[in-house]
N, C-alpha and C. Protein backbone atom coordinates (compact mmCIF):
# COMPACT_ATOMS: atom_id res chain seq x y z
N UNK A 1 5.52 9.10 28.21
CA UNK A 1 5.23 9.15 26.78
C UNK A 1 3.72 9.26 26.59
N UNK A 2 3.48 10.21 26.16
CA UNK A 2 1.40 10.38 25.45
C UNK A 2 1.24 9.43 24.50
N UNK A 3 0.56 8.61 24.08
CA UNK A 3 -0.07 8.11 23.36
C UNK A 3 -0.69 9.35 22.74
N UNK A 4 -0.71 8.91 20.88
CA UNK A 4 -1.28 9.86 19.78
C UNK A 4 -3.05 9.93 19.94
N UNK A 5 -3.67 10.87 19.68
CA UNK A 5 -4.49 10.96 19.90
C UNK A 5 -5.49 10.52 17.84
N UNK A 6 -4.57 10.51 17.08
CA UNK A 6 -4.74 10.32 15.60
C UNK A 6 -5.23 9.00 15.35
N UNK A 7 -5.21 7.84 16.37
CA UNK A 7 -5.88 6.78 16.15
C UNK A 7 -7.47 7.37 16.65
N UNK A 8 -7.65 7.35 17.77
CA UNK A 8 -9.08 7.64 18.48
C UNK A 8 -9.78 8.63 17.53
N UNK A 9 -9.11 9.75 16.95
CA UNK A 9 -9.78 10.61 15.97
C UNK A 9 -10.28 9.81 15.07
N UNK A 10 -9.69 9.10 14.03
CA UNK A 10 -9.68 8.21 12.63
C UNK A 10 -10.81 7.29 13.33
N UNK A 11 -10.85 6.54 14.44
CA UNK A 11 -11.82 5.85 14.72
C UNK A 11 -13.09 6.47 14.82
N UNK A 12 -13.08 8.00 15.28
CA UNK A 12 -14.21 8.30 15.72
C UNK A 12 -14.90 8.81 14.50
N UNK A 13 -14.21 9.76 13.45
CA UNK A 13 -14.76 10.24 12.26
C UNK A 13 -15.35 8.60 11.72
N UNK A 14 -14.65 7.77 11.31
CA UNK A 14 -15.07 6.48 10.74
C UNK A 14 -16.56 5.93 11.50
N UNK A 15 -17.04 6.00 12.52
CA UNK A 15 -17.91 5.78 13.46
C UNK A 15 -19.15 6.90 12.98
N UNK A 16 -18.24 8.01 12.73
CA UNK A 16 -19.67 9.39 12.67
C UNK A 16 -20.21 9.09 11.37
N UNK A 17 -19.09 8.94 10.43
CA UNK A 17 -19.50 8.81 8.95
C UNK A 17 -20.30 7.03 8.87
N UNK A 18 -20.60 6.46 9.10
CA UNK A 18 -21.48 5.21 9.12
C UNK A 18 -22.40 5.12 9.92
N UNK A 19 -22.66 6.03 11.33
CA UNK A 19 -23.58 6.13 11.73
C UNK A 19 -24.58 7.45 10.85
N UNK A 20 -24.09 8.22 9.91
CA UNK A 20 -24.95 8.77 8.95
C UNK A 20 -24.92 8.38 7.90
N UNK A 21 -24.57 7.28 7.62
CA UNK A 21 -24.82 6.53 6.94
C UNK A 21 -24.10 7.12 5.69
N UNK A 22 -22.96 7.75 5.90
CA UNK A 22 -21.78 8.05 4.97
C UNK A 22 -20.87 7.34 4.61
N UNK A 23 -19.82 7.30 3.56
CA UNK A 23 -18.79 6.79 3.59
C UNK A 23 -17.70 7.32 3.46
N UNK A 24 -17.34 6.15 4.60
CA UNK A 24 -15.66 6.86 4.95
C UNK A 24 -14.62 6.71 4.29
N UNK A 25 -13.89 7.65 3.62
CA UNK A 25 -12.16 7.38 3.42
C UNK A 25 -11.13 7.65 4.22
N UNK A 26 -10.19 7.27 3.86
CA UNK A 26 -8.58 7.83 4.33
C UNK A 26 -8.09 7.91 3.00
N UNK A 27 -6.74 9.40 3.59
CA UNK A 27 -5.66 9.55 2.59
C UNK A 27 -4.83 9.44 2.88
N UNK A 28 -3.86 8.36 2.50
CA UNK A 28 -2.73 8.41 3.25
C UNK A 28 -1.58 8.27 2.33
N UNK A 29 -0.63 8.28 3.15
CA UNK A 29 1.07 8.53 2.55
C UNK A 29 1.59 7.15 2.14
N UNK A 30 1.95 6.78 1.23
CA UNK A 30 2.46 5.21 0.93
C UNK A 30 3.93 5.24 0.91
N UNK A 31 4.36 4.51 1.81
CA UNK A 31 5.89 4.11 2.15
C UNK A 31 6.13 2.68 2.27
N UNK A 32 7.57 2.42 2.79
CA UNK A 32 7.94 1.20 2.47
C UNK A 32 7.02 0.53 4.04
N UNK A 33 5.92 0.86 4.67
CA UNK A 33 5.31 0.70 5.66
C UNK A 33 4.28 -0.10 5.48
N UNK A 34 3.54 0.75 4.04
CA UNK A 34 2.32 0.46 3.70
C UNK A 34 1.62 -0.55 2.65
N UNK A 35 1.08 -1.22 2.88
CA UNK A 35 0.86 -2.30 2.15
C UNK A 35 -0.20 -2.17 1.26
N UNK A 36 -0.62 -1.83 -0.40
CA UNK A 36 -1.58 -1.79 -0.64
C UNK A 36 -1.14 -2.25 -2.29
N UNK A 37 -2.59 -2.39 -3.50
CA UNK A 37 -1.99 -2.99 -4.70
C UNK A 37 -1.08 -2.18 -5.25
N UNK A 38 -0.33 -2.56 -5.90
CA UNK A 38 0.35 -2.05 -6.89
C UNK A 38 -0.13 -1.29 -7.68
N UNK A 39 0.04 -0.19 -8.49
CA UNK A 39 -0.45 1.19 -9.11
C UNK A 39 -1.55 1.47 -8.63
N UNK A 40 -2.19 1.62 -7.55
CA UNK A 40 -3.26 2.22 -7.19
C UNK A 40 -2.73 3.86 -6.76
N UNK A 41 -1.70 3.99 -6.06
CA UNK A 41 -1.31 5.24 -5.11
C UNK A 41 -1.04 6.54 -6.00
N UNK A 42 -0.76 7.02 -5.88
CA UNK A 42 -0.86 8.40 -7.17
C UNK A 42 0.18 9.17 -5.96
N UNK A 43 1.30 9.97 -6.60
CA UNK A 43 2.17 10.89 -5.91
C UNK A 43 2.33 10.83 -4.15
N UNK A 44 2.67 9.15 -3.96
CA UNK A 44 3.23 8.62 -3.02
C UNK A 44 1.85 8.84 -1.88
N UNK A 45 0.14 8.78 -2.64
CA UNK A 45 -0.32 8.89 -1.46
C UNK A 45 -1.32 7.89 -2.43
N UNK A 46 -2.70 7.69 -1.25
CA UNK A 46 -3.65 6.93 -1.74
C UNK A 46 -4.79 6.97 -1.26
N UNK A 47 -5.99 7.32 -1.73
CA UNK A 47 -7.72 7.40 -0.93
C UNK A 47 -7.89 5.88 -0.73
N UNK A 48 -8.51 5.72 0.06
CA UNK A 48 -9.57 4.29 -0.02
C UNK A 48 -10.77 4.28 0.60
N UNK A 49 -11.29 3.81 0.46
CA UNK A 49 -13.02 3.35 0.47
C UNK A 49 -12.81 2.54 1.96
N UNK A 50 -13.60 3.07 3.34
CA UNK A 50 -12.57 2.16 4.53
C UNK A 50 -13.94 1.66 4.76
N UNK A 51 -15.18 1.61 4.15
CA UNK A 51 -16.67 1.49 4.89
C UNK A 51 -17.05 0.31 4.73
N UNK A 52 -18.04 -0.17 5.98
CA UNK A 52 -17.97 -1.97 5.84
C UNK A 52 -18.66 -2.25 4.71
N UNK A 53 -19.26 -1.62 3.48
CA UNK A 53 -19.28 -2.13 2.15
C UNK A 53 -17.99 -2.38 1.32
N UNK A 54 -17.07 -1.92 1.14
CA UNK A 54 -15.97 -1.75 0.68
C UNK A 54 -14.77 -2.91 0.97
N UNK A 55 -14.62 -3.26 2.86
CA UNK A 55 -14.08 -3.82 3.63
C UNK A 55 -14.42 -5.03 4.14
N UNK A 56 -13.31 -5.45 4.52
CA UNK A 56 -13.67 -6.79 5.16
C UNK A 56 -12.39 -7.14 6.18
N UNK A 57 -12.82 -7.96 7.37
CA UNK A 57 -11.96 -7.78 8.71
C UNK A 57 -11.10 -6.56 8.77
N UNK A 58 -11.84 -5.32 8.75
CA UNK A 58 -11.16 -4.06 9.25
C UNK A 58 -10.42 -4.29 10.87
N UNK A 59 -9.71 -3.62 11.12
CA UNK A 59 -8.91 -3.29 12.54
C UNK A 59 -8.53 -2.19 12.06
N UNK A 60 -9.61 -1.14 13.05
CA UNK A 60 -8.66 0.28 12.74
C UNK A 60 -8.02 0.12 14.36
N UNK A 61 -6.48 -0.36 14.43
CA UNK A 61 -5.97 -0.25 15.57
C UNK A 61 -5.20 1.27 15.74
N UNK A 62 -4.41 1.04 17.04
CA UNK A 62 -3.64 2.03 17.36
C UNK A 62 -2.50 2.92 16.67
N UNK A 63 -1.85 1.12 15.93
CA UNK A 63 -0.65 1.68 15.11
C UNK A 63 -0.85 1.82 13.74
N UNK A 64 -2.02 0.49 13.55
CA UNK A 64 -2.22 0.10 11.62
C UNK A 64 -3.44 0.14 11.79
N UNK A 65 -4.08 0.48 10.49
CA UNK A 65 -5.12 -0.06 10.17
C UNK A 65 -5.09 -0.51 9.01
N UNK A 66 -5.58 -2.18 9.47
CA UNK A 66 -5.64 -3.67 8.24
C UNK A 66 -6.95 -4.07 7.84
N UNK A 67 -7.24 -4.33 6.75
CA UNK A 67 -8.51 -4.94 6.24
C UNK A 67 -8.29 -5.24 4.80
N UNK A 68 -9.27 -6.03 4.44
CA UNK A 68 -9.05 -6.51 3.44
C UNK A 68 -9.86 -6.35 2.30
N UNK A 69 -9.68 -6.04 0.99
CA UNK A 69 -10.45 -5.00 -0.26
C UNK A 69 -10.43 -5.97 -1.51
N UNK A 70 -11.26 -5.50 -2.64
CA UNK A 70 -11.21 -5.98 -3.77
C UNK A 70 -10.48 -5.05 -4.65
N UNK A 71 -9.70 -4.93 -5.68
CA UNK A 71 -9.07 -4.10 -6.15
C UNK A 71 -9.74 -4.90 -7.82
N UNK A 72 -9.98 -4.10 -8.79
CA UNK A 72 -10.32 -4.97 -10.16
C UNK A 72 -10.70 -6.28 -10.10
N UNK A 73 -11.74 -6.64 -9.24
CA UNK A 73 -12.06 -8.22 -8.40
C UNK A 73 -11.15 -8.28 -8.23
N UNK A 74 -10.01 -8.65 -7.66
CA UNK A 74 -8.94 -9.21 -7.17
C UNK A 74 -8.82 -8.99 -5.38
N UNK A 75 -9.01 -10.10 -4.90
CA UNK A 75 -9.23 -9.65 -3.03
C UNK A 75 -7.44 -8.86 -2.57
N UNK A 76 -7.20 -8.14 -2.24
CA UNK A 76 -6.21 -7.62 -1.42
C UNK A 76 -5.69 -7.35 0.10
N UNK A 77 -4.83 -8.03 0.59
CA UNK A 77 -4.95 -7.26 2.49
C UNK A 77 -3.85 -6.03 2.35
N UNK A 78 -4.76 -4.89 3.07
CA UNK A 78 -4.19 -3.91 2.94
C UNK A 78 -3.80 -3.70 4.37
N UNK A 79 -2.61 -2.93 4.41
CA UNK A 79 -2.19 -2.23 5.68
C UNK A 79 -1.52 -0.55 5.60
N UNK A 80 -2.05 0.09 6.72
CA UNK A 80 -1.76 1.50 6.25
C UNK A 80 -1.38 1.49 8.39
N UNK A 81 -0.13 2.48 8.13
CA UNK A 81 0.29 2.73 9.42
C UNK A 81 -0.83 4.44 9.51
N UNK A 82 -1.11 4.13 11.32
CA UNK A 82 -1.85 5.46 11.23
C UNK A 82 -0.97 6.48 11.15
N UNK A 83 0.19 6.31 11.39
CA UNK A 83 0.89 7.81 11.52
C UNK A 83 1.18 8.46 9.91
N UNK A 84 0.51 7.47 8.66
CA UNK A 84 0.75 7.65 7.47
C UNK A 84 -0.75 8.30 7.07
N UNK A 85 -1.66 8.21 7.59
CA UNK A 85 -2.93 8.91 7.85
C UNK A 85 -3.05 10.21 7.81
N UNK A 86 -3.47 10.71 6.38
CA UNK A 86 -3.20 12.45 5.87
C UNK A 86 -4.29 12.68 6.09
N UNK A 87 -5.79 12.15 5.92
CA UNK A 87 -7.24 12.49 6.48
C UNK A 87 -7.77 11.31 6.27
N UNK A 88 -9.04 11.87 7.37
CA UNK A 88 -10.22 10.73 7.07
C UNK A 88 -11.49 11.70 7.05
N UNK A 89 -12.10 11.19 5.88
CA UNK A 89 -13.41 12.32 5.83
C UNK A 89 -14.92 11.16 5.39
N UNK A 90 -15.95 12.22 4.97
CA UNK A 90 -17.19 11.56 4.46
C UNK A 90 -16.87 11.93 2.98
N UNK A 91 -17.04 10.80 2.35
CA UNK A 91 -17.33 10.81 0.27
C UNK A 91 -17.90 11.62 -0.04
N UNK A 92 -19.21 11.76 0.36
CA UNK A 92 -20.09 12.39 0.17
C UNK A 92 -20.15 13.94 0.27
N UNK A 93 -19.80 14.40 1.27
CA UNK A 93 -19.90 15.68 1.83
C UNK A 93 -18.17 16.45 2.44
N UNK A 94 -17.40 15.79 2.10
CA UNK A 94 -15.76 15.93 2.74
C UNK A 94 -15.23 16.54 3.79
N UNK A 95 -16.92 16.29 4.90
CA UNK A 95 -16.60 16.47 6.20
C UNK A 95 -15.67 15.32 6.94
N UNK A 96 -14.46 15.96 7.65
CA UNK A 96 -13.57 15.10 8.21
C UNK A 96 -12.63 15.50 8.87
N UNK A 97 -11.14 15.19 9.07
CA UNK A 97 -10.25 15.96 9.62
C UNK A 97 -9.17 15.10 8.85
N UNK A 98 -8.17 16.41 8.51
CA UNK A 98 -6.65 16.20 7.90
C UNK A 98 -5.91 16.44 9.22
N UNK A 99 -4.61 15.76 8.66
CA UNK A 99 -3.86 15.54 9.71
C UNK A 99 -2.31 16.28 8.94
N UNK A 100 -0.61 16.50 9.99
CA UNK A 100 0.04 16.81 9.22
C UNK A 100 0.49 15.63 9.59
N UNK A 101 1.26 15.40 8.84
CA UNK A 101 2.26 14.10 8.94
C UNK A 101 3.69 14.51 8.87
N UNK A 102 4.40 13.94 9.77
CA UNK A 102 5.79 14.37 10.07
C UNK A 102 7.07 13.56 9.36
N UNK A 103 7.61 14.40 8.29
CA UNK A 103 8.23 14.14 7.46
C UNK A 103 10.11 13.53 8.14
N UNK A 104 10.50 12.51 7.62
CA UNK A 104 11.91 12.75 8.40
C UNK A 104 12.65 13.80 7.61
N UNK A 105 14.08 13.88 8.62
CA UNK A 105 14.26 15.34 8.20
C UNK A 105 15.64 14.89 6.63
N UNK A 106 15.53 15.95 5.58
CA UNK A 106 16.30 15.72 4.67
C UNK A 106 14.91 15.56 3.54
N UNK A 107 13.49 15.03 3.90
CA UNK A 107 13.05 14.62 2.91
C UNK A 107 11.86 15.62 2.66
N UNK A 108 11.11 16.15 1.44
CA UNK A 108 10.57 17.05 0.83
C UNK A 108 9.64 16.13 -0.04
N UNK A 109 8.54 17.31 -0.30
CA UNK A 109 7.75 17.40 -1.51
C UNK A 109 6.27 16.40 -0.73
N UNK A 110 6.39 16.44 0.68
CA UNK A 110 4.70 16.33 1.33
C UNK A 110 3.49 16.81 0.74
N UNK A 111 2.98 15.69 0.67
CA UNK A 111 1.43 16.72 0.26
C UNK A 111 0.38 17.16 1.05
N UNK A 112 -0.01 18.16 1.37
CA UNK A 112 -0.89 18.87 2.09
C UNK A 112 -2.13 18.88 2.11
N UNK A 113 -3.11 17.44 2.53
CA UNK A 113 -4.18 17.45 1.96
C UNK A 113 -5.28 18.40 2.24
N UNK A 114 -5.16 19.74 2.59
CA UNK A 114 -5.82 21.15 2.42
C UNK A 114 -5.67 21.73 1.43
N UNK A 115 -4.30 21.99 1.35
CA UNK A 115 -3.94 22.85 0.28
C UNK A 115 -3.64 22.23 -1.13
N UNK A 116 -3.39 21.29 -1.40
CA UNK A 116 -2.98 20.20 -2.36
C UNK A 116 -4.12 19.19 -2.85
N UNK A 117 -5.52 18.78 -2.52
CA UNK A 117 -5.99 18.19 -2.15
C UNK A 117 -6.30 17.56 -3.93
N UNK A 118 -5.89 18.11 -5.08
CA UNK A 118 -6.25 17.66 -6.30
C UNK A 118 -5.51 16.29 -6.86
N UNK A 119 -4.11 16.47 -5.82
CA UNK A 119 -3.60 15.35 -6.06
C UNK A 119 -4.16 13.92 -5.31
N UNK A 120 -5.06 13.76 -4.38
CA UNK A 120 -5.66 12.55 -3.94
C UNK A 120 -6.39 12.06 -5.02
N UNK A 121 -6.26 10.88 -5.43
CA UNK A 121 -6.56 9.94 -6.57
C UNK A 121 -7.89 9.06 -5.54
N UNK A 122 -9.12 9.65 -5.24
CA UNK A 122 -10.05 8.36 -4.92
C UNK A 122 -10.16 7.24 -5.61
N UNK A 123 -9.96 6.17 -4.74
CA UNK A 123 -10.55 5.42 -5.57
C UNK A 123 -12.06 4.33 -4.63
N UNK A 124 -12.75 4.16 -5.97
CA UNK A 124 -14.07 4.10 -5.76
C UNK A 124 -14.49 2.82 -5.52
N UNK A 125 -15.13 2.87 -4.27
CA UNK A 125 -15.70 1.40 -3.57
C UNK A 125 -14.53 0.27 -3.51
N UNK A 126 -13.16 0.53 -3.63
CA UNK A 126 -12.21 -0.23 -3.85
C UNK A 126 -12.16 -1.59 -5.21
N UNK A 127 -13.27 -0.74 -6.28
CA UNK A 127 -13.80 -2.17 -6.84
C UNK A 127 -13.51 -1.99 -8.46
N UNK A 128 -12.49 -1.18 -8.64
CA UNK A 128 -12.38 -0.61 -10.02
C UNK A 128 -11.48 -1.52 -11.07
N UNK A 129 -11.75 -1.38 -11.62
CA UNK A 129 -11.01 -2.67 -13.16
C UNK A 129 -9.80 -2.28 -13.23
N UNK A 130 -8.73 -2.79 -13.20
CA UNK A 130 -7.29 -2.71 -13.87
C UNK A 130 -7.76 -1.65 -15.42
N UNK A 131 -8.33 -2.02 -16.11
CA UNK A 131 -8.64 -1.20 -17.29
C UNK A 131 -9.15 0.26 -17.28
N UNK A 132 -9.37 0.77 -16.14
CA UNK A 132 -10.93 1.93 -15.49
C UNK A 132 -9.61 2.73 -15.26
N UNK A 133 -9.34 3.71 -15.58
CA UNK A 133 -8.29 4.82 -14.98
C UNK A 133 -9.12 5.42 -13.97
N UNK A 134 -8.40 5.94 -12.72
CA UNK A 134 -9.11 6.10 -11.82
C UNK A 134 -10.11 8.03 -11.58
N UNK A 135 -11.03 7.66 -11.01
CA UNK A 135 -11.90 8.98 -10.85
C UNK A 135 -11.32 10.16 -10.74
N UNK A 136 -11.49 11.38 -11.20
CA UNK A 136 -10.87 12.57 -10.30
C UNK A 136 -11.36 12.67 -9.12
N UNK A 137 -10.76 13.50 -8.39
CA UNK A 137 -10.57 13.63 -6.82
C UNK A 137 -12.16 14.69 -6.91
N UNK A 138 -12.83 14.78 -6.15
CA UNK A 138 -13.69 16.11 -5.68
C UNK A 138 -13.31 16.82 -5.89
N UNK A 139 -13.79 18.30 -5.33
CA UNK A 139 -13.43 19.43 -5.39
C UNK A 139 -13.10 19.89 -4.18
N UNK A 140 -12.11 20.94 -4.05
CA UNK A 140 -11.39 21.08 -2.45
C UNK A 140 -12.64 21.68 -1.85
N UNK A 141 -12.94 21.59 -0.36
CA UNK A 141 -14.18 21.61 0.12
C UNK A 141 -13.81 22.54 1.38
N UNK A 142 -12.26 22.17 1.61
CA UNK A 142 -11.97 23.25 2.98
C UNK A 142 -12.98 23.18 4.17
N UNK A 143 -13.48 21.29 4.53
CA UNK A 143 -14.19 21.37 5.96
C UNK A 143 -13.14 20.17 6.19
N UNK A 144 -11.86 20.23 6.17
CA UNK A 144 -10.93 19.41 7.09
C UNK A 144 -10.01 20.04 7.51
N UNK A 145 -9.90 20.10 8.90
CA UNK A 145 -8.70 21.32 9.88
C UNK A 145 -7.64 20.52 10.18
N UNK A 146 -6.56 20.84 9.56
CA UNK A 146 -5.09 20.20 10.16
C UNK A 146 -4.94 20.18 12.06
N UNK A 147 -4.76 19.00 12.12
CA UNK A 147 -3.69 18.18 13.87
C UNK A 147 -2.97 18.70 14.01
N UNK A 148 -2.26 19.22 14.66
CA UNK A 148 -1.18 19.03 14.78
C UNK A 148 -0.71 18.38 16.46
């Protein structure tokens, strides 16, 4: 059996983007897997803010990556499985890499964060008010190359 190579990636972009002193997100797929607040996720996916301003006791492990966020002040522990990991890029500049994610079979309507990318709902510094509707997404930037 290979071990995925989609953890070591996610670690390493996360590593490039803070050693330039960027910040990092992920987009990922929210399932009955993933642990994060309530109405934050937008069309079964969700950005977050993963940078040690944002975070606290991160573990980007093999299978999950857990840490813990403020959501409208409110502290949260979040958990996101990596195989739910649609990209990880820089805020700033939306250098990164998308990933595909493998749907089980019977189920539809994936989002493609290349081609689709208007539907990712960022949300900002993880620190936004229950009252604050959330930011629009960037603009598609086309410097993240699908895994497969």
């Amino acid at each position: 059996m290979t071990i995925s190579t989609k953890p070591y990636l996610v670690r390493a972009i996360y590593e490039w983007c803070v050693d330039q002193g960027l910040t990092p997100y992920i987009a990922a797929k929210v399932d009955e897997g993933t642990r994060v607040p309530p109405g934050y996720a937008r069309d079964g996916q969700i950005v977050l803010n993963i940078g040690p301003d944002a975070t606290h006791e991160m573990i980007l492990g093999n299978e999950r990556i857990t840490f813990q966020a403020r959501f409208g002040g409110v502290a949260h522990s979040l958990s996101v499985p990596v195989e739910n990991v649609v990209a990880v890029y820089a805020r700033e500049n939306g250098h990164g890499m998308a990933f595909e994610i493998d749907e089980p079979a019977g189920v539809t309507g994936a989002v493609d964060a290349e081609t689709d990318s208007t539907r990712l709902a960022p949300v900002s510094r993880n620190r936004g008010t229950d009252d604050e509707p959330p930011k629009p997404p960037p603009p598609p930037r086309g410097h993240l190359k699908v895994v497969k």
